[in-house]
PDB file of N, CA and C in Angstrom:
ATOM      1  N   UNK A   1     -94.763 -57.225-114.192  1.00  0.00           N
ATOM      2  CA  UNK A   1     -94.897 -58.046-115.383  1.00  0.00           C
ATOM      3  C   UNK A   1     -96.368 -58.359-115.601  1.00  0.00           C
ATOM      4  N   UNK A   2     -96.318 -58.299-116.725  1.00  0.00           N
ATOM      5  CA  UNK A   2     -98.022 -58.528-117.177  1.00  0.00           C
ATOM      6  C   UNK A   2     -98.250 -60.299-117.377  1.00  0.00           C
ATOM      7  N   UNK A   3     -99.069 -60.563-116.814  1.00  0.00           N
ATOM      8  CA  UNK A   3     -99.566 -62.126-116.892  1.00  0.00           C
ATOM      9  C   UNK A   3    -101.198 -62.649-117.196  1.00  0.00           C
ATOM     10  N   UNK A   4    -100.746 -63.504-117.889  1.00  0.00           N
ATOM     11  CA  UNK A   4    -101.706 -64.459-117.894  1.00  0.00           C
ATOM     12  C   UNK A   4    -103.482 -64.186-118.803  1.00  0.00           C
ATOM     13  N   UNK A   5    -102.975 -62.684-119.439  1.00  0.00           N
ATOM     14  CA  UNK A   5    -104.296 -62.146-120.082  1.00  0.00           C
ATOM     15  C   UNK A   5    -103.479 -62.005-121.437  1.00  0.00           C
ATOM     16  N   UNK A   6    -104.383 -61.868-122.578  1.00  0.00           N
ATOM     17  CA  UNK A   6    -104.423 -61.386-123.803  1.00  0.00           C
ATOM     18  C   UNK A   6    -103.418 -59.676-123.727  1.00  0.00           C
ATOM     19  N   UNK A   7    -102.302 -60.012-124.343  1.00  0.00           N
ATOM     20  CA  UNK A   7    -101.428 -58.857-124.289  1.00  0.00           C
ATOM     21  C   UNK A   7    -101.690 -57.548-125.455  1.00  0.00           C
ATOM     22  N   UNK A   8    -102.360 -58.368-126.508  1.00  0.00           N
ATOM     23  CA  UNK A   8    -102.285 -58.205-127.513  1.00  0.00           C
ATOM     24  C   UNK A   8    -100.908 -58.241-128.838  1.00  0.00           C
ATOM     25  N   UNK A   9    -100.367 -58.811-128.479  1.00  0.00           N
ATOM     26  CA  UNK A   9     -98.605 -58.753-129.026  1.00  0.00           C
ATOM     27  C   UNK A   9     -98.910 -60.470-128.978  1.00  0.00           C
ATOM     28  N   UNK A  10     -97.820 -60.228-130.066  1.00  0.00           N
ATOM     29  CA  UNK A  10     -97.292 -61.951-130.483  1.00  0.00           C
ATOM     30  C   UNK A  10     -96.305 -62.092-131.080  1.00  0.00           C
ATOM     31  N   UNK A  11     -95.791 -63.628-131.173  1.00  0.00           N
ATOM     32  CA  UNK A  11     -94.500 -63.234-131.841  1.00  0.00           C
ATOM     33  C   UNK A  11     -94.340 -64.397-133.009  1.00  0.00           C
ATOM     34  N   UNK A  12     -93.906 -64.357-134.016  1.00  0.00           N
ATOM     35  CA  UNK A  12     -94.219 -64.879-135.566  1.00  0.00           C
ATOM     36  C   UNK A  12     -92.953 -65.652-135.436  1.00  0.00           C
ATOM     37  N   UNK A  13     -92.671 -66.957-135.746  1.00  0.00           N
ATOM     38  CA  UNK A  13     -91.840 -68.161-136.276  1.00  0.00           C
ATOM     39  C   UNK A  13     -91.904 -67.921-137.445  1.00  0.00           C
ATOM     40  N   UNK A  14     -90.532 -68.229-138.230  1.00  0.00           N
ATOM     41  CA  UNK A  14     -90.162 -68.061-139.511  1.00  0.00           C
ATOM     42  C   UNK A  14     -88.773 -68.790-140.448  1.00  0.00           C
ATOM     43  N   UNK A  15     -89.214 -69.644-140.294  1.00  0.00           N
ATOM     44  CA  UNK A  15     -87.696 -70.005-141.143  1.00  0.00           C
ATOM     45  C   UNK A  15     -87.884 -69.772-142.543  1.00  0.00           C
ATOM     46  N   UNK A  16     -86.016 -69.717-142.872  1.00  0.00           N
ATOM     47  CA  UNK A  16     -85.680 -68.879-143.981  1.00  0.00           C
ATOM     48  C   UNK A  16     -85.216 -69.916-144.405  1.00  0.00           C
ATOM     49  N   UNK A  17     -84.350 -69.743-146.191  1.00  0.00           N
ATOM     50  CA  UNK A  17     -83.239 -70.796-146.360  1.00  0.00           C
ATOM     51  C   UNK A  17     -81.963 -70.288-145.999  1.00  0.00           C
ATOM     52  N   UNK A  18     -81.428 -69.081-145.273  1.00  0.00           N
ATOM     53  CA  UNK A  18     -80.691 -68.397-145.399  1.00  0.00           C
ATOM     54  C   UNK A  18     -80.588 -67.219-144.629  1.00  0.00           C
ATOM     55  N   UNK A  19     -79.138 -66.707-144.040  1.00  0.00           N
ATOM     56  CA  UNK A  19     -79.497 -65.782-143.170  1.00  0.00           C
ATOM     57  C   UNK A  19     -79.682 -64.328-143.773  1.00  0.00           C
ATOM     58  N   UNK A  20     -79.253 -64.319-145.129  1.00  0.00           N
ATOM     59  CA  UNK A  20     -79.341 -63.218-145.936  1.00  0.00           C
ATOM     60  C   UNK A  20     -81.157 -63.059-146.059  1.00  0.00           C
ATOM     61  N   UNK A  21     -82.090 -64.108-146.557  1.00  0.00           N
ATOM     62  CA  UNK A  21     -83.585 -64.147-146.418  1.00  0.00           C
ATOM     63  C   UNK A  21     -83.732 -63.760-145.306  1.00  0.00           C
ATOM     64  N   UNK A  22     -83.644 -64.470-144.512  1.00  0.00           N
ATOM     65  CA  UNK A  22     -84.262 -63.911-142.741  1.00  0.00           C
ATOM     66  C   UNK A  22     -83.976 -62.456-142.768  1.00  0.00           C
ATOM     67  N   UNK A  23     -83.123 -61.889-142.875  1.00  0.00           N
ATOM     68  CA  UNK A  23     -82.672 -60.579-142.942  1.00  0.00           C
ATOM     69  C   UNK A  23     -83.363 -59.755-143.829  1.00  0.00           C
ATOM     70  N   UNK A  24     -83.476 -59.950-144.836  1.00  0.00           N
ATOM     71  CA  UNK A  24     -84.191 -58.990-145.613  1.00  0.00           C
ATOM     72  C   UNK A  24     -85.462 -58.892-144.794  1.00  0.00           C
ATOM     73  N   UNK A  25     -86.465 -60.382-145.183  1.00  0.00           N
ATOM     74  CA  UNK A  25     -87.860 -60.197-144.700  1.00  0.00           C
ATOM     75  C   UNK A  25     -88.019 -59.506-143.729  1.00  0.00           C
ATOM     76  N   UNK A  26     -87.256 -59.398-142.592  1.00  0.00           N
ATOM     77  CA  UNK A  26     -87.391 -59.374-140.970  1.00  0.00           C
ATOM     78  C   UNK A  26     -87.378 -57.440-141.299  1.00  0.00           C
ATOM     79  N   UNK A  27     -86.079 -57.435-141.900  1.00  0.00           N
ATOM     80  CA  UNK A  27     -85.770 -55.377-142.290  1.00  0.00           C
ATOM     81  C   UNK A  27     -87.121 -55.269-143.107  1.00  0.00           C
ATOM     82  N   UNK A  28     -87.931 -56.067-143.756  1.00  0.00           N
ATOM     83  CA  UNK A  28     -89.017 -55.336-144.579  1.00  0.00           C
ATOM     84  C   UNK A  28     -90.169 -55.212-143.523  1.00  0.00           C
ATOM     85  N   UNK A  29     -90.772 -56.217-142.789  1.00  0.00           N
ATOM     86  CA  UNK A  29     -91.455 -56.128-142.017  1.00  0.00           C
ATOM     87  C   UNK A  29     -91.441 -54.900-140.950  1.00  0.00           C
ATOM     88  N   UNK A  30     -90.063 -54.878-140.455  1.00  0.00           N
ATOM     89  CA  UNK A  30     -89.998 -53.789-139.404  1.00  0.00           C
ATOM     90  C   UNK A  30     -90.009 -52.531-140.232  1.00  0.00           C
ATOM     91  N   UNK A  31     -89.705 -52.288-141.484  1.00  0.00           N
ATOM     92  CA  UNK A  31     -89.745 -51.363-142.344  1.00  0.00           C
ATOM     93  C   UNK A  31     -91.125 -50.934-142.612  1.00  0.00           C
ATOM     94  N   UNK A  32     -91.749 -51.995-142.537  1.00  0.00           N
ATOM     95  CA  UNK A  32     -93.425 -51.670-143.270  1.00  0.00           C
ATOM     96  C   UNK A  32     -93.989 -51.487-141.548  1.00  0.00           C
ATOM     97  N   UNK A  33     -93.372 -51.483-140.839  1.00  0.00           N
ATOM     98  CA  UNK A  33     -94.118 -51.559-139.579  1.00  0.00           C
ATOM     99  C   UNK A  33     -94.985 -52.507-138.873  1.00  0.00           C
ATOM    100  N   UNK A  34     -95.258 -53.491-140.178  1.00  0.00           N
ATOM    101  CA  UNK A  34     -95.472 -54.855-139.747  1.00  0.00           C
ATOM    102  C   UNK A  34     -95.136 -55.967-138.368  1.00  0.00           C
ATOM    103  N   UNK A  35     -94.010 -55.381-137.763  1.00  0.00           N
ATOM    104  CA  UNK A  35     -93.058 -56.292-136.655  1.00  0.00           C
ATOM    105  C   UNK A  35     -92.243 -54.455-135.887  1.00  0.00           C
ATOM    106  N   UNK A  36     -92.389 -54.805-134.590  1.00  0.00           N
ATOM    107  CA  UNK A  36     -91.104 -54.176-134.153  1.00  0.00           C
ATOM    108  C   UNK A  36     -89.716 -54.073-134.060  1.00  0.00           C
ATOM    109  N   UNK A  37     -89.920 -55.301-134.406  1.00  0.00           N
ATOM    110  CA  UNK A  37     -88.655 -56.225-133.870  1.00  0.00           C
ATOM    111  C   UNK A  37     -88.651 -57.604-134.589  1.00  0.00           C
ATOM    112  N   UNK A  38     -87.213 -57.928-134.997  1.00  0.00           N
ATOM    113  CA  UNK A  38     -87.084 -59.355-135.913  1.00  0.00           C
ATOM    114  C   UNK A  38     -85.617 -59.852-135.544  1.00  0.00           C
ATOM    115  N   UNK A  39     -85.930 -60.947-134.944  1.00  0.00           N
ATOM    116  CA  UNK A  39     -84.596 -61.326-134.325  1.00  0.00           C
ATOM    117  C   UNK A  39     -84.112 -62.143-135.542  1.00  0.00           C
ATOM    118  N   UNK A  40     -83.088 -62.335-135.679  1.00  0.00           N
ATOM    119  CA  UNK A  40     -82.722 -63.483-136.911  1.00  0.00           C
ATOM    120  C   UNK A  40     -80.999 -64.392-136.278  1.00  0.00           C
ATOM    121  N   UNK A  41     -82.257 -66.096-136.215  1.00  0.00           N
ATOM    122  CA  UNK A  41     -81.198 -66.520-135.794  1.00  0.00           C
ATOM    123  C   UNK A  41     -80.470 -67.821-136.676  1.00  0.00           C
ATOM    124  N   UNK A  42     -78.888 -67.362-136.740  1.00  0.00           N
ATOM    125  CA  UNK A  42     -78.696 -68.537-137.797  1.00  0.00           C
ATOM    126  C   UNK A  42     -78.474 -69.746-137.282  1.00  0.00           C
ATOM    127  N   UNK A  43     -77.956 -70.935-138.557  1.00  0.00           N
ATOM    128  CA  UNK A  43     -77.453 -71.973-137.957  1.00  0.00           C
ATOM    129  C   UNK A  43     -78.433 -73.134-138.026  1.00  0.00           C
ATOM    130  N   UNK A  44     -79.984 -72.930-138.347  1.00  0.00           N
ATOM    131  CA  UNK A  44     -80.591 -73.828-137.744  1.00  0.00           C
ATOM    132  C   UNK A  44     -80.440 -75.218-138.559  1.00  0.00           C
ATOM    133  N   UNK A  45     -80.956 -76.052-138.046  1.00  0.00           N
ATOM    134  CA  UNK A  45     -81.110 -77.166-138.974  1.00  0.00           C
ATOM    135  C   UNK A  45     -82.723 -77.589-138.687  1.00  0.00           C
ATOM    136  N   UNK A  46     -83.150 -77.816-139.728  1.00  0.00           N
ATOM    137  CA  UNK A  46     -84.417 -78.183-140.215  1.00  0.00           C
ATOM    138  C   UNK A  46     -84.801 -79.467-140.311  1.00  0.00           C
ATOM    139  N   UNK A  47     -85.806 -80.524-140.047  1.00  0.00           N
ATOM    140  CA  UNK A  47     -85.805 -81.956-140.746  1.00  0.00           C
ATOM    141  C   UNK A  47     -87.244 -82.113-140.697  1.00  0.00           C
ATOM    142  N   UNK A  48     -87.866 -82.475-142.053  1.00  0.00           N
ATOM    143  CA  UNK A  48     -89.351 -82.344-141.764  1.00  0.00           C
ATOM    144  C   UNK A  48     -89.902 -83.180-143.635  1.00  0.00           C
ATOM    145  N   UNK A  49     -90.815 -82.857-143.433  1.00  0.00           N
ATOM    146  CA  UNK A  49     -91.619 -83.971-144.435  1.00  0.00           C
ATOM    147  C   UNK A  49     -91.857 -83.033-145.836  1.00  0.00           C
ATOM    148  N   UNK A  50     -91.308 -83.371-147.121  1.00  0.00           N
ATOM    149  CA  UNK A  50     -91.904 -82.309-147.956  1.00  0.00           C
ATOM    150  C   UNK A  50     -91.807 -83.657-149.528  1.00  0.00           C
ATOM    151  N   UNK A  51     -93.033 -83.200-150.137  1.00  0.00           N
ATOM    152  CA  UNK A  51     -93.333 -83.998-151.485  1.00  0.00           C
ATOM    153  C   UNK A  51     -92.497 -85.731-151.073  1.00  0.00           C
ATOM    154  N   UNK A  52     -93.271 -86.151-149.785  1.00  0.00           N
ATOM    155  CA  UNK A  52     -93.508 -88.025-149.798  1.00  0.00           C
ATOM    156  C   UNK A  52     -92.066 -87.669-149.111  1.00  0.00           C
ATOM    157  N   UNK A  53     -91.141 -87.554-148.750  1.00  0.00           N
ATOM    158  CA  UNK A  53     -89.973 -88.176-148.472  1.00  0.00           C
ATOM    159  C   UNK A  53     -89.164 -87.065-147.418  1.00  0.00           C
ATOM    160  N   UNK A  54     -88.948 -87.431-145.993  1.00  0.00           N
ATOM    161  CA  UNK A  54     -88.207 -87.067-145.176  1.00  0.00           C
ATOM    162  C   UNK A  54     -86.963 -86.044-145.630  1.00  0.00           C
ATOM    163  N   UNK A  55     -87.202 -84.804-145.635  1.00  0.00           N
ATOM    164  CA  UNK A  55     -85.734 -83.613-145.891  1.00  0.00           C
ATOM    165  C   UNK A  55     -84.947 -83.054-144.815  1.00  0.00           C
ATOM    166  N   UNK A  56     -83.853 -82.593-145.398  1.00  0.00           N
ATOM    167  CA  UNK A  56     -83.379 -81.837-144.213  1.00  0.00           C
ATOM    168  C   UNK A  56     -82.429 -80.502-144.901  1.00  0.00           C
ATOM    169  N   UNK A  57     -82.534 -79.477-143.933  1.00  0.00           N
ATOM    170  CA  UNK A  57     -82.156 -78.596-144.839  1.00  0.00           C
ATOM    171  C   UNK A  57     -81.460 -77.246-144.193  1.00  0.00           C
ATOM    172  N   UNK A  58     -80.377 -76.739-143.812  1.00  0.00           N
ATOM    173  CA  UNK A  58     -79.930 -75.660-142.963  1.00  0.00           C
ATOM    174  C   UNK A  58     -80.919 -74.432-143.265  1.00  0.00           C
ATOM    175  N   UNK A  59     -81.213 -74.078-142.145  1.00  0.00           N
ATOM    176  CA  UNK A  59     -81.952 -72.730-142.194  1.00  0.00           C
ATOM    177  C   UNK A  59     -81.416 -71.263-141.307  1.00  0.00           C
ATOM    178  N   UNK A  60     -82.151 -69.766-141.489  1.00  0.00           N
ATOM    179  CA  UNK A  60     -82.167 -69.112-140.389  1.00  0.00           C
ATOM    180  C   UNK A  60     -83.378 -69.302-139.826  1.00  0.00           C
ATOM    181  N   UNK A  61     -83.634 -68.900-138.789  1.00  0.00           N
ATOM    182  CA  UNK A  61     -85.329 -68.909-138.266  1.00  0.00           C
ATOM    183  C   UNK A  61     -85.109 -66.837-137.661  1.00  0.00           C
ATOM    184  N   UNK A  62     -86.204 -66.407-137.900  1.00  0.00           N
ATOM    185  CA  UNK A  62     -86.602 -65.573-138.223  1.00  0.00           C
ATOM    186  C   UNK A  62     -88.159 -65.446-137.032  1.00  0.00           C
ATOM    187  N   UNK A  63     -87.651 -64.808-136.138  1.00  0.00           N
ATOM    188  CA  UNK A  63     -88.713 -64.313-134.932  1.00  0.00           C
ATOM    189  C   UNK A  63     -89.041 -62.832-135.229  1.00  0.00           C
ATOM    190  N   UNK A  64     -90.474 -62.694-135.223  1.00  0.00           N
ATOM    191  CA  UNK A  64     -90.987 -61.209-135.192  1.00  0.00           C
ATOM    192  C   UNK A  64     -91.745 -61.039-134.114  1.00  0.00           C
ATOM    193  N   UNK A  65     -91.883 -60.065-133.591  1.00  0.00           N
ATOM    194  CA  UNK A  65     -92.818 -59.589-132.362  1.00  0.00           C
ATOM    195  C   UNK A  65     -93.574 -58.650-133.191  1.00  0.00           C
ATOM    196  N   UNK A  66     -94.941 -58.608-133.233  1.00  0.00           N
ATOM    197  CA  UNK A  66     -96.020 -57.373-133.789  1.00  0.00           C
ATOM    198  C   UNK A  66     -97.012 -57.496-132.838  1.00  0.00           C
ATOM    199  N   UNK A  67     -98.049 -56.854-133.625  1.00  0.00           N
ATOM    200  CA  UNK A  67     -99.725 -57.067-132.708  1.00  0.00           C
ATOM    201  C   UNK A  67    -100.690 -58.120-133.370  1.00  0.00           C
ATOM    202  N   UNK A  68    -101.589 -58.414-132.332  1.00  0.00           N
ATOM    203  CA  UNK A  68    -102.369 -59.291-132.813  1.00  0.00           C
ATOM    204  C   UNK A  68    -103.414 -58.580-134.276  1.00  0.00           C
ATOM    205  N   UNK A  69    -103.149 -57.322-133.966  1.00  0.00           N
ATOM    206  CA  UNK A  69    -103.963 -56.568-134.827  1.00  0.00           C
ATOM    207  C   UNK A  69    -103.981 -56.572-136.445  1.00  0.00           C
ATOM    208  N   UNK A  70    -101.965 -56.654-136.403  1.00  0.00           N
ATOM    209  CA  UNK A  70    -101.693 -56.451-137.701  1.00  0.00           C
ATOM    210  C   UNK A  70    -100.971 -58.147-138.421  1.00  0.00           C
ATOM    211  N   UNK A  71    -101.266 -59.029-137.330  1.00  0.00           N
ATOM    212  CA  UNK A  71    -101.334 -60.482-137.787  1.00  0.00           C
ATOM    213  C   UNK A  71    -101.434 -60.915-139.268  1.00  0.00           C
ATOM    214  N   UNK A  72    -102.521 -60.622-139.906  1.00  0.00           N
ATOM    215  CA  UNK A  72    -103.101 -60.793-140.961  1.00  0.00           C
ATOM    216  C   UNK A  72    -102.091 -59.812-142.134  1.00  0.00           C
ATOM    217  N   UNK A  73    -102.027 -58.770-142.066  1.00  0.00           N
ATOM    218  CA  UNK A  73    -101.387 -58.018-142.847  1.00  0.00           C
ATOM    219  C   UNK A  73    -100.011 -58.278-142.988  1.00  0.00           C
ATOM    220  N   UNK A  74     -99.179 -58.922-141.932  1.00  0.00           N
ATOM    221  CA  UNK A  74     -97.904 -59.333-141.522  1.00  0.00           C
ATOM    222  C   UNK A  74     -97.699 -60.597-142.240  1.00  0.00           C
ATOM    223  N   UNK A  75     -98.238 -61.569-141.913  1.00  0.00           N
ATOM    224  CA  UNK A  75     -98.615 -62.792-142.599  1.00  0.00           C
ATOM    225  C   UNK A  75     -98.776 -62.790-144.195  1.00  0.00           C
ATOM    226  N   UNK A  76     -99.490 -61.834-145.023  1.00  0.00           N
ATOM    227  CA  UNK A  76    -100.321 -62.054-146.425  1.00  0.00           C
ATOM    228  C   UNK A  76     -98.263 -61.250-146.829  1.00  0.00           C
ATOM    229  N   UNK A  77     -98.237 -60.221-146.229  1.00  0.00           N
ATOM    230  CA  UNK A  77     -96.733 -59.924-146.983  1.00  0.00           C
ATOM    231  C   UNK A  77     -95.307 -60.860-146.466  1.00  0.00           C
ATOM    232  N   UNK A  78     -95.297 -61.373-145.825  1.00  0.00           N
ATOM    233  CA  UNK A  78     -94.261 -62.804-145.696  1.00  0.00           C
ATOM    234  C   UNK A  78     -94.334 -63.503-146.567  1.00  0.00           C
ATOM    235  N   UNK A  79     -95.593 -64.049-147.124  1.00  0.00           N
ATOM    236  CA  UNK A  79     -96.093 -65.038-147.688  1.00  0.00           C
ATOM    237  C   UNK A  79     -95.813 -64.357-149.293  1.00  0.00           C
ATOM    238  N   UNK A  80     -95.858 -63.160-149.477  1.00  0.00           N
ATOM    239  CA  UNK A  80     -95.994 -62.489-150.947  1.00  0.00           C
ATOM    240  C   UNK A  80     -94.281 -62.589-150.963  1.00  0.00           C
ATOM    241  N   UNK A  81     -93.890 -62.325-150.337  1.00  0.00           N
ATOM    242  CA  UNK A  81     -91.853 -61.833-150.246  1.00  0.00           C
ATOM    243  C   UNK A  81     -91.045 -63.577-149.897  1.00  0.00           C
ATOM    244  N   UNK A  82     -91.414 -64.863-149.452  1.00  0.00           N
ATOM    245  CA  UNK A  82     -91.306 -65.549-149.388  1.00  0.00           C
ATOM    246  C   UNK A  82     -90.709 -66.181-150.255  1.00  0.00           C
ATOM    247  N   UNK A  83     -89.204 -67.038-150.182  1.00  0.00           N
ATOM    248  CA  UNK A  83     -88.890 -67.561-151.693  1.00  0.00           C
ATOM    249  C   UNK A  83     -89.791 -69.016-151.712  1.00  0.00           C
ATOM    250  N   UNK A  84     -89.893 -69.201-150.459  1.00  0.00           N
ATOM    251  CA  UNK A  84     -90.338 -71.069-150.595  1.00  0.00           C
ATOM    252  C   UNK A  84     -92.074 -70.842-150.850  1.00  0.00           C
ATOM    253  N   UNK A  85     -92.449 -72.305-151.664  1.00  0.00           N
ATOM    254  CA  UNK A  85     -93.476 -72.040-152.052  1.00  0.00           C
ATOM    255  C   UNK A  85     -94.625 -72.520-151.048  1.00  0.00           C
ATOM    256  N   UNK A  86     -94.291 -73.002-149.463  1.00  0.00           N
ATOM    257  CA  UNK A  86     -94.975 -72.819-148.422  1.00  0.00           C
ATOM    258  C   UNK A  86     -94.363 -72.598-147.305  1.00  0.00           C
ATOM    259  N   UNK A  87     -94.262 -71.143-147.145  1.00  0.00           N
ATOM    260  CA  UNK A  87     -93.549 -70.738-146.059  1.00  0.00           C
ATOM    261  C   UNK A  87     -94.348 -71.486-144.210  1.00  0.00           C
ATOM    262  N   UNK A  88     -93.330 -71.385-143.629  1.00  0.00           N
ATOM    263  CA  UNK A  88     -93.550 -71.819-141.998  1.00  0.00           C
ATOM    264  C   UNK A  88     -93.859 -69.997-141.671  1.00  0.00           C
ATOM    265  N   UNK A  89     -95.240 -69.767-141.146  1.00  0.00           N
ATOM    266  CA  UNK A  89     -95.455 -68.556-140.315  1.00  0.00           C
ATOM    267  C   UNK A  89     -96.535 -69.217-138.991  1.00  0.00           C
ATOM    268  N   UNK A  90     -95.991 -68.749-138.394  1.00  0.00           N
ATOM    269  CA  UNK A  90     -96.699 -69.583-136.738  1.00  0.00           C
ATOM    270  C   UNK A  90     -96.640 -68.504-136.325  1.00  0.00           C
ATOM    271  N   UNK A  91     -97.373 -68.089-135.619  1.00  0.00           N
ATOM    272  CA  UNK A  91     -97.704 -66.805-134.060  1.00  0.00           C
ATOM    273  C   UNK A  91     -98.359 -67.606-133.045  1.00  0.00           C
ATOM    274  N   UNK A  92     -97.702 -67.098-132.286  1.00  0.00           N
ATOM    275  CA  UNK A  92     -98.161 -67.592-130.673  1.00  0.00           C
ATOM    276  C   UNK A  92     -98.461 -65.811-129.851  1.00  0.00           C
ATOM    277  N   UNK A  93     -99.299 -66.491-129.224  1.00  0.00           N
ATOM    278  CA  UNK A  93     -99.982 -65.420-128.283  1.00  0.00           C
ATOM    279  C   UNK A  93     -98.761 -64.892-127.309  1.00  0.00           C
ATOM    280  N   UNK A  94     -98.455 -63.889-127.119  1.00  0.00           N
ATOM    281  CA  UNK A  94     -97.954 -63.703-125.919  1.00  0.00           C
ATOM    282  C   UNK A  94     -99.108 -63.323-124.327  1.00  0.00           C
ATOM    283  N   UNK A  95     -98.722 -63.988-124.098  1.00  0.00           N
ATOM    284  CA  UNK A  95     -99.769 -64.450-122.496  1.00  0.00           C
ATOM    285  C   UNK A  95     -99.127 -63.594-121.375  1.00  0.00           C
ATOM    286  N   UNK A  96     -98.190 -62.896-121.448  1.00  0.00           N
ATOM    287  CA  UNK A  96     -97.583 -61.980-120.535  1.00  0.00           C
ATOM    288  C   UNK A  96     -95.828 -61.525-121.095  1.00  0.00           C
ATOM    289  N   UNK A  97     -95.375 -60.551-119.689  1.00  0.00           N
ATOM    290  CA  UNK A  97     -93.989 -60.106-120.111  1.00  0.00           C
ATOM    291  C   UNK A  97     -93.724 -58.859-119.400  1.00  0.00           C
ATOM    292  N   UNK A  98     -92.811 -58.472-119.757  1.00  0.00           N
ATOM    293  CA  UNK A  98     -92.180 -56.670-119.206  1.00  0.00           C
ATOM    294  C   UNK A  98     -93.308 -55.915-120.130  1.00  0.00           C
ATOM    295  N   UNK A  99     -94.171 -55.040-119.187  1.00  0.00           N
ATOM    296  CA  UNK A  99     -95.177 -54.223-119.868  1.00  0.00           C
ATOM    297  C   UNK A  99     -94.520 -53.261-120.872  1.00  0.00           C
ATOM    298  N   UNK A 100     -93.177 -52.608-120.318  1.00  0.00           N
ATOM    299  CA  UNK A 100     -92.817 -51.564-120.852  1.00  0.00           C
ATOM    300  C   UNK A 100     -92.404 -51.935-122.725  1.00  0.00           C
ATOM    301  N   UNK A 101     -91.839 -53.386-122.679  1.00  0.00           N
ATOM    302  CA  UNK A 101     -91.396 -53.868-123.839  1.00  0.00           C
ATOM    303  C   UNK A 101     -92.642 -54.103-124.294  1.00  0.00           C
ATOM    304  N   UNK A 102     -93.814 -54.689-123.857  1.00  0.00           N
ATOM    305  CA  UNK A 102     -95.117 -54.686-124.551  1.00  0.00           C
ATOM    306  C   UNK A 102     -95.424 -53.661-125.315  1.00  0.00           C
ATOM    307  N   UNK A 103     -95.686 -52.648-124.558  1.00  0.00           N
ATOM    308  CA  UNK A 103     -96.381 -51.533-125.018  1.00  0.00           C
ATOM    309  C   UNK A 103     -95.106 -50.869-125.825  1.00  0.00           C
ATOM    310  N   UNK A 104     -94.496 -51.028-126.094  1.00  0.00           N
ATOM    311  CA  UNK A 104     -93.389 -50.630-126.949  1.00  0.00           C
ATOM    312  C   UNK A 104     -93.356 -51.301-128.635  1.00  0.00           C
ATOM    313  N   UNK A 105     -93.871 -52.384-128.220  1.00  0.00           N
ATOM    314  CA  UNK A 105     -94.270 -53.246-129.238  1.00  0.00           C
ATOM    315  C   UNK A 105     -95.306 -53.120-129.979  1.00  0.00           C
ATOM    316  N   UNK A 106     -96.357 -52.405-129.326  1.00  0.00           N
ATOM    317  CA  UNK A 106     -97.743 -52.162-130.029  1.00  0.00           C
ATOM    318  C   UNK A 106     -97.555 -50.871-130.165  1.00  0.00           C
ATOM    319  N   UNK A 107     -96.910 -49.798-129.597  1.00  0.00           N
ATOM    320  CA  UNK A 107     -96.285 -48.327-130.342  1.00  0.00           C
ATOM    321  C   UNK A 107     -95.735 -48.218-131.485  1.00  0.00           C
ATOM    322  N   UNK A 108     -94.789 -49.697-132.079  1.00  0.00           N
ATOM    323  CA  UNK A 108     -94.361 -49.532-132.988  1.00  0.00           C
ATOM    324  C   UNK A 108     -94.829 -49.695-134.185  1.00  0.00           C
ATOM    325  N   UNK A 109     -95.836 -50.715-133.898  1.00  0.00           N
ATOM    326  CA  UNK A 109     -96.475 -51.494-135.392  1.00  0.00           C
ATOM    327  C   UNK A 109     -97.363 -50.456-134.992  1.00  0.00           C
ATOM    328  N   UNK A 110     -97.271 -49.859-136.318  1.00  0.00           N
ATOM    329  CA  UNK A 110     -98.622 -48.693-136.374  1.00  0.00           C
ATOM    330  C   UNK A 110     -99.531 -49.273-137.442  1.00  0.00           C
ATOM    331  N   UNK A 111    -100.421 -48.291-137.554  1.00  0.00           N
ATOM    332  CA  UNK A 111    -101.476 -49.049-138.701  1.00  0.00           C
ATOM    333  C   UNK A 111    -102.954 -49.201-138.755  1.00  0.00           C
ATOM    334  N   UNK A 112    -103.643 -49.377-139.688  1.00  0.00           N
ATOM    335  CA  UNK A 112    -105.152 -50.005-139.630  1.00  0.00           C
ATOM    336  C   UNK A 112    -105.053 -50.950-138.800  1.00  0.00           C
ATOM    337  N   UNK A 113    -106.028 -50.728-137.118  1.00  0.00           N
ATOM    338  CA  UNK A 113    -106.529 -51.671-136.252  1.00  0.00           C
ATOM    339  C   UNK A 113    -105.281 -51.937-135.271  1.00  0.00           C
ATOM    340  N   UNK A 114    -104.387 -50.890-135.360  1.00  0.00           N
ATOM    341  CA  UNK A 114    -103.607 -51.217-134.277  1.00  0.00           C
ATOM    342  C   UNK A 114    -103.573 -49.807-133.207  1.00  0.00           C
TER     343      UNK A 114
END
């Protein structure tokens, strides 16, 4: 297992309103090669602050694994395909893992800078 260094891989937070949204975005991303992989999980429930007043709201959340490389490019088309008018996109570093699934991960997202 790989630890504790820059993997180059990360993996993208995403909630949807819907598991039909999560689904599409997640098939476009892995489609555009953007993500290897897009887990989509339903069910969630949401509760958070929007225009002055405490909401709450059922969601899917929507996990992608890509490269740090294609971050930016992954991100600007979420944000373009997005129904809400400020989507949640978070990436976290992956800091280690099963190499073989790593490097499987950065085989897939092809591309400028990857």
């Amino acid at each position: 297992m790989e630890t504790g260094g820059d993997t180059g891989v990360c993996a993208v937070l995403v909630t949807a309103p819907d598991l039909e949204v999560a689904e599409r975005l997640g098939r476009a991303m892995v489609e555009q090669r953007l993500a290897a992989c897009a887990n989509v999980v339903p069910g969630m429930v949401s509760v958070f602050w929007w225009e002055g007043a405490v909401q709450r709201s059922e969601e899917a959340l929507l996990i992608l694994k890509t490269t740090t490389a294609r971050l930016r490019e992954l991100e600007a088309r979420l944000v373009e395909l997005h129904p809400y008018e400020v989507p949640e996109v978070l990436a976290m570093g992956v800091q280690g893992g099963h190499e073989p699934y790593l490097a499987w991960v950065r085989e897939e997202v092809r591309g400028k800078g990857s």
